[in-house]
Protein backbone atom coordinates (compact mmCIF):
# COMPACT_ATOMS: atom_id res chain seq x y z
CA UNK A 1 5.74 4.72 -113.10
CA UNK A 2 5.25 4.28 -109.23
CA UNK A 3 2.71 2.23 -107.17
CA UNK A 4 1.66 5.22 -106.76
CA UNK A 5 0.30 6.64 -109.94
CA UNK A 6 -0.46 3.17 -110.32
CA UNK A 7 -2.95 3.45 -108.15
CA UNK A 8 -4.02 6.73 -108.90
CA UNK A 9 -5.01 5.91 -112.33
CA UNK A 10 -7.08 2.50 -111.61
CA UNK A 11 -9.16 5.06 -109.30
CA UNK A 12 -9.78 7.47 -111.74
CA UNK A 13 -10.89 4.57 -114.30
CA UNK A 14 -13.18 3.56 -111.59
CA UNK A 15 -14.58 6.87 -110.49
CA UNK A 16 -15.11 7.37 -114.46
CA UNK A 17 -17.17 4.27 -114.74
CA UNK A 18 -19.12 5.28 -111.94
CA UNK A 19 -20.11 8.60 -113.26
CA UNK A 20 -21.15 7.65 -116.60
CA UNK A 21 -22.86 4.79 -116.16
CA UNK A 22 -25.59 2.89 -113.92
CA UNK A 23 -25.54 -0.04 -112.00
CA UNK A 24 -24.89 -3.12 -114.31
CA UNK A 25 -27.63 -5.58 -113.85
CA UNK A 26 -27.44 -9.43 -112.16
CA UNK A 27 -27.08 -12.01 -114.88
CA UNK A 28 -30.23 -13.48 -116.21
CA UNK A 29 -30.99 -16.13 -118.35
CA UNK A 30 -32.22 -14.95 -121.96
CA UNK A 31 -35.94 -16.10 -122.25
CA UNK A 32 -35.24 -18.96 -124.85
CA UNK A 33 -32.06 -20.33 -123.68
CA UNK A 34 -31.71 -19.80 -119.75
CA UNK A 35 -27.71 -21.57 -120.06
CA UNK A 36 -26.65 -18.28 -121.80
CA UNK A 37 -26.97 -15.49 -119.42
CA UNK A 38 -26.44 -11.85 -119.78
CA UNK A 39 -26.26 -8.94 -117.86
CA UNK A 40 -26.57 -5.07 -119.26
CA UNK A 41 -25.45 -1.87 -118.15
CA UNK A 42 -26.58 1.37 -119.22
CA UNK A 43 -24.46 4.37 -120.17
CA UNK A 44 -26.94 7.25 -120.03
CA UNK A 45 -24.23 10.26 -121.17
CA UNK A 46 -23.36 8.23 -124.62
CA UNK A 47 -27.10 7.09 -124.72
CA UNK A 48 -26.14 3.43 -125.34
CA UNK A 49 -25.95 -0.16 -123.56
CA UNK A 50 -23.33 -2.36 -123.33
CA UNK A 51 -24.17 -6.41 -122.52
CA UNK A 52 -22.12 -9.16 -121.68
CA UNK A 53 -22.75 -12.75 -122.14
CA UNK A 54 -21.70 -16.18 -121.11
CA UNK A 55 -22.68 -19.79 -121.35
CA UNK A 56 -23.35 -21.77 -117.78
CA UNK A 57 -22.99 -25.22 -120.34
CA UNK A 58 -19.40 -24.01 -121.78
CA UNK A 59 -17.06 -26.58 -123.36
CA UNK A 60 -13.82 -26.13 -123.79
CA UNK A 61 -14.53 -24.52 -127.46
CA UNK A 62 -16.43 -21.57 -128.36
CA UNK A 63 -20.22 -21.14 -128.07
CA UNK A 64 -21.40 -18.97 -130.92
CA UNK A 65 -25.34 -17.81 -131.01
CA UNK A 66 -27.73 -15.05 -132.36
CA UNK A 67 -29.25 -12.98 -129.88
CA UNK A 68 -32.17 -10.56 -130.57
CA UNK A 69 -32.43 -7.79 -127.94
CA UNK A 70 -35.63 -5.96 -127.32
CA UNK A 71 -34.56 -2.45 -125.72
CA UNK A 72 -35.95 1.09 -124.95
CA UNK A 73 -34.85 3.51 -127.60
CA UNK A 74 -34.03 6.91 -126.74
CA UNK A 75 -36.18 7.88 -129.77
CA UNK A 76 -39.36 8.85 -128.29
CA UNK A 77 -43.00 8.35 -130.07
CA UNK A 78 -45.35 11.03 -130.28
CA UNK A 79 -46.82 10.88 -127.15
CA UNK A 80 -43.22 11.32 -125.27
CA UNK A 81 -42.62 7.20 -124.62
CA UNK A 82 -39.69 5.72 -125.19
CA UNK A 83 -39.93 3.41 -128.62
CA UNK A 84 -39.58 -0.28 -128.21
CA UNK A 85 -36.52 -1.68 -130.85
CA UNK A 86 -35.22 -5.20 -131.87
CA UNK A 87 -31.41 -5.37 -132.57
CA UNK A 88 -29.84 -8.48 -133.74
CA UNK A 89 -26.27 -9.32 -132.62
CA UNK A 90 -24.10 -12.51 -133.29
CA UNK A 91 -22.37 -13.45 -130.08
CA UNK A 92 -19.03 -15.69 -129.28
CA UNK A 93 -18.55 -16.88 -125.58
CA UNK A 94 -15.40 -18.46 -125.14
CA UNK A 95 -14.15 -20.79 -121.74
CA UNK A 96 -12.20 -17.27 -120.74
CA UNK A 97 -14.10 -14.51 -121.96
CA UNK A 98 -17.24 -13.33 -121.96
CA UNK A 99 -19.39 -12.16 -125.01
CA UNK A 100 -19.58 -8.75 -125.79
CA UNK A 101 -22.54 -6.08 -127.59
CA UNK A 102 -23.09 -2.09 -127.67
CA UNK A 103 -25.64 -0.93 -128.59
CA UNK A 104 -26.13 2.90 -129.37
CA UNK A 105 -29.10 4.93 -128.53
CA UNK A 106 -30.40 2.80 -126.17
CA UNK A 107 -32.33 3.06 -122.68
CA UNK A 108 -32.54 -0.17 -121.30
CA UNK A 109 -33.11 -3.83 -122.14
CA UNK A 110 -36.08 -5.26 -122.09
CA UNK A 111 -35.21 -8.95 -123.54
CA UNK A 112 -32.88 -11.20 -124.96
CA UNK A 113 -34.24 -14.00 -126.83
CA UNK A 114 -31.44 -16.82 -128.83
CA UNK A 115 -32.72 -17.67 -132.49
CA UNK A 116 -29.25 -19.97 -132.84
CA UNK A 117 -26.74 -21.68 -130.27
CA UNK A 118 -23.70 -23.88 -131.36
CA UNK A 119 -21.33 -25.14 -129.08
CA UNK A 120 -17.92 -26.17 -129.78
């Protein structure tokens, strides 16, 4: 393949991500351990969120924690409100990668609180 298409194809990823998603968020420190920071971004056409995590005190190993994420379900209550969830997710930031969660019929995160953080 050319430059070119290349080129072409990194644009049409881009555009895509644009589309079919909202702005992703600033990072922001979970509400029990403000070293781990997240961010979230919402994808409103496959009614989920993704989040991404990292560790501002990252060693050179692993950090593994539990997060619990408050969020707005799509699920709606029965006077037309969005219905407040809990989802728990085991996370592992490494020194060159962030940590990764989707979660499905989801509106938007509310809160990220750590019940467990071990660093390596």
């Amino acid at each position: 393949m050319t430059i070119r298409h290349f080129a072409l194809a990194g644009l049409v990823l881009l555009l895509t991500g644009i589309l079919f998603a909202n702005e992703t968020t600033d990072w922001v420190g979970t509400a029990t351990n403000p070293e781990i920071q997240y961010r979230s971004q919402v994808f409103e056409s496959a009614q989920a969120c993704s989040l991404e995590f990292r560790d501002q005190q990252q060693g050179r190993g692993p950090t593994t924690f539990d997060a619990e994420v408050d969020y707005k379900s799509v699920t709606l209550d029965s006077e037309g409100h969005p219905v407040m969830k809990t989802d728990r997710e085991n996370i592992v930031v490494t020194p060159t990668q962030v940590g990764n969660s989707q979660i499905s019929s989801c509106a938007g995160v509310l809160a990220v609180r750590l019940s467990f953080v071990q660093r390596n």
